[in-house]
Structures are given as C-alpha cells and as structure tokens.
N, C-alpha and C. Protein backbone atom coordinates (compact mmCIF):
# COMPACT_ATOMS: atom_id res chain seq x y z
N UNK A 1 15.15 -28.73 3.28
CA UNK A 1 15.35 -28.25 1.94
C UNK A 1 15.33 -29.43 0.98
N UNK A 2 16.35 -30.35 1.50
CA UNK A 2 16.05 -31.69 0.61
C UNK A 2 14.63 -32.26 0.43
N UNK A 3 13.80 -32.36 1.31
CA UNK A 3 12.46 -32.86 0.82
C UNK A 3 11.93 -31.97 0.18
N UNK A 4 12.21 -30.68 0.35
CA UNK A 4 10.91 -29.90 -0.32
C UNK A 4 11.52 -30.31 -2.34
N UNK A 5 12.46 -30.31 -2.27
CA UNK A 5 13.17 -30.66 -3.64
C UNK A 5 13.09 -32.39 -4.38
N UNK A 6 12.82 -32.93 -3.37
CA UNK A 6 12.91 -34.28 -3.70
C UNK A 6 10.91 -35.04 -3.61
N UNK A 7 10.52 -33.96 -2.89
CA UNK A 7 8.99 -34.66 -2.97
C UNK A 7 7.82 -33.07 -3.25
N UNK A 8 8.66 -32.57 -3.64
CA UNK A 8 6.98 -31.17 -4.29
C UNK A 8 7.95 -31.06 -5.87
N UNK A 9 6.91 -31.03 -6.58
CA UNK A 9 6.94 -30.48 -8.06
C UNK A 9 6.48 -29.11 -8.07
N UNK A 10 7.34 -28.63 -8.38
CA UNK A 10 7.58 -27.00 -8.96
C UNK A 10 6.66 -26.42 -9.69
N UNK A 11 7.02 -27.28 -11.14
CA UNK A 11 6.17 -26.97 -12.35
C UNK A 11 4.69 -27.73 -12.53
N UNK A 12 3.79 -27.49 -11.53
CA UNK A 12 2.88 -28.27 -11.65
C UNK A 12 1.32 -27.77 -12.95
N UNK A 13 0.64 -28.54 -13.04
CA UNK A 13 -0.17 -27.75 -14.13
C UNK A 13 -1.11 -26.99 -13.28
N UNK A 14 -1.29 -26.73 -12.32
CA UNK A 14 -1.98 -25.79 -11.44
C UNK A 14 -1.39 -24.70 -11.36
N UNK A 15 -2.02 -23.36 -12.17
CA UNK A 15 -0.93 -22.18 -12.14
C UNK A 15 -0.86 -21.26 -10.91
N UNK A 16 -1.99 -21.33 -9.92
CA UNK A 16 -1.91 -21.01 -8.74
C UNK A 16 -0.70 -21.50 -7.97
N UNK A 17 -0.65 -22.95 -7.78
CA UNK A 17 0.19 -23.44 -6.84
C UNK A 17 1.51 -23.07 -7.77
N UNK A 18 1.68 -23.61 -8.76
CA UNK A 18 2.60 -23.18 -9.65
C UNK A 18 3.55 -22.16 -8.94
N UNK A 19 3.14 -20.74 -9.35
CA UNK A 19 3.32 -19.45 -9.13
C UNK A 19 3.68 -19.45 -7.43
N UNK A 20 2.75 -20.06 -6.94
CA UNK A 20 3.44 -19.73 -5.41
C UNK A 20 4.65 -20.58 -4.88
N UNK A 21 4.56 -21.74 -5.52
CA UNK A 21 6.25 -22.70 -5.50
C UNK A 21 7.20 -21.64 -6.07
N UNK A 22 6.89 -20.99 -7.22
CA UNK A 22 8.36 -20.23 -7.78
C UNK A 22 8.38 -19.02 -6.57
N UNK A 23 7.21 -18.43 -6.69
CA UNK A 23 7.38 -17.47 -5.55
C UNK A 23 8.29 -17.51 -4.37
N UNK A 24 8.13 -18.86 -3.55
CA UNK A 24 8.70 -19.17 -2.47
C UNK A 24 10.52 -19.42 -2.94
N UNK A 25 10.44 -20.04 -3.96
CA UNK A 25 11.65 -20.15 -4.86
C UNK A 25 12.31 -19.13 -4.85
N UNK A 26 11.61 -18.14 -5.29
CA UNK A 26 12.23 -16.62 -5.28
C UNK A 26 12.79 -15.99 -4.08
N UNK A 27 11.96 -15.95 -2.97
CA UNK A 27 12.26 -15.83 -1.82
C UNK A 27 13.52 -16.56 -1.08
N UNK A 28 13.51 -17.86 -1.23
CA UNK A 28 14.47 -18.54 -0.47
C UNK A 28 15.78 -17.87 -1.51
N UNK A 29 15.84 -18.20 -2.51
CA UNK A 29 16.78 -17.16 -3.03
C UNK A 29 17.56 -16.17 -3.08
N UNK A 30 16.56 -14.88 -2.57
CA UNK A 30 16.81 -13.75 -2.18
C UNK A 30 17.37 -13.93 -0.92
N UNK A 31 16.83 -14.48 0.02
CA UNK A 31 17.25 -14.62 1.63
C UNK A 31 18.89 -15.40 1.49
N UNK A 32 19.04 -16.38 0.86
CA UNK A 32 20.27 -17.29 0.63
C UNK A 32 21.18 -16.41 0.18
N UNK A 33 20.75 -15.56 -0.88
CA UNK A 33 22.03 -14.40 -1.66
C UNK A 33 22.04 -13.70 -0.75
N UNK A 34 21.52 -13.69 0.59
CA UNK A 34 21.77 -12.12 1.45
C UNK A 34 23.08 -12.44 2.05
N UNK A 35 23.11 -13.81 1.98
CA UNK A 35 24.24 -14.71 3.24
C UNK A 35 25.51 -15.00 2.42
N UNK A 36 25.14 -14.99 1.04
CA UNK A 36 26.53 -15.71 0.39
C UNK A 36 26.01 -15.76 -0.96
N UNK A 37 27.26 -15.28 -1.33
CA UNK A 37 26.96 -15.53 -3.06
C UNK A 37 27.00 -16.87 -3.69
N UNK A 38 25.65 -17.69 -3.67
CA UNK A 38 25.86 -19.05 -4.01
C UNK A 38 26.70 -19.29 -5.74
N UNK A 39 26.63 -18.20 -6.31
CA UNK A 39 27.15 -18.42 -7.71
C UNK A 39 28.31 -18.39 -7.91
N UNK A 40 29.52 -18.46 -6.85
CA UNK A 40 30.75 -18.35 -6.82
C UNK A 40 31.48 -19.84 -6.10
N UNK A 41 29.98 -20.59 -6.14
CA UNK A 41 30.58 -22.14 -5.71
C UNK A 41 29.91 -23.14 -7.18
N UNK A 42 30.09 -22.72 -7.97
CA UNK A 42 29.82 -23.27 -9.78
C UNK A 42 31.32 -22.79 -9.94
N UNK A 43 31.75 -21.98 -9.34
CA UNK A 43 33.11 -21.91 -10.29
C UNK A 43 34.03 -22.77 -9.56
C-alpha cells in the first residue's frame, strides 16, 4: 500500500489511467469500509 502511494501519481494528465487509479481508489475503499470504519480513527 505504501508504494503504491509513495511511487504512482493518481492525478496524472492521462485521463484513462487517471480514472482507473481513482477507480481502484474506489475499490480499495469500499473493501477497507467493509472491515472497519476508517473515519472513526480522525477522531
């Protein structure tokens, strides 16, 4: 997880790849909130 954050750019000007970084973004997301509400470790 740390490399993918520390060596791929997200927002790249390629809106293909673009879109499929957030995509995957989205996904790991969804799968992570299935396990635990990450928004209750900000408080």
């Amino acid at each position: 997880m740390d490399a993918f954050f520390d060596g791929v750019m997200v927002n790249v000007e390629d809106v293909a790849l673009r879109n499929n970084r957030l995509a995957l973004l989205q996904l790991l997301d969804g799968a992570l909130n299935r396990v635990a509400d990450l928004s209750r470790l900000a408080a």
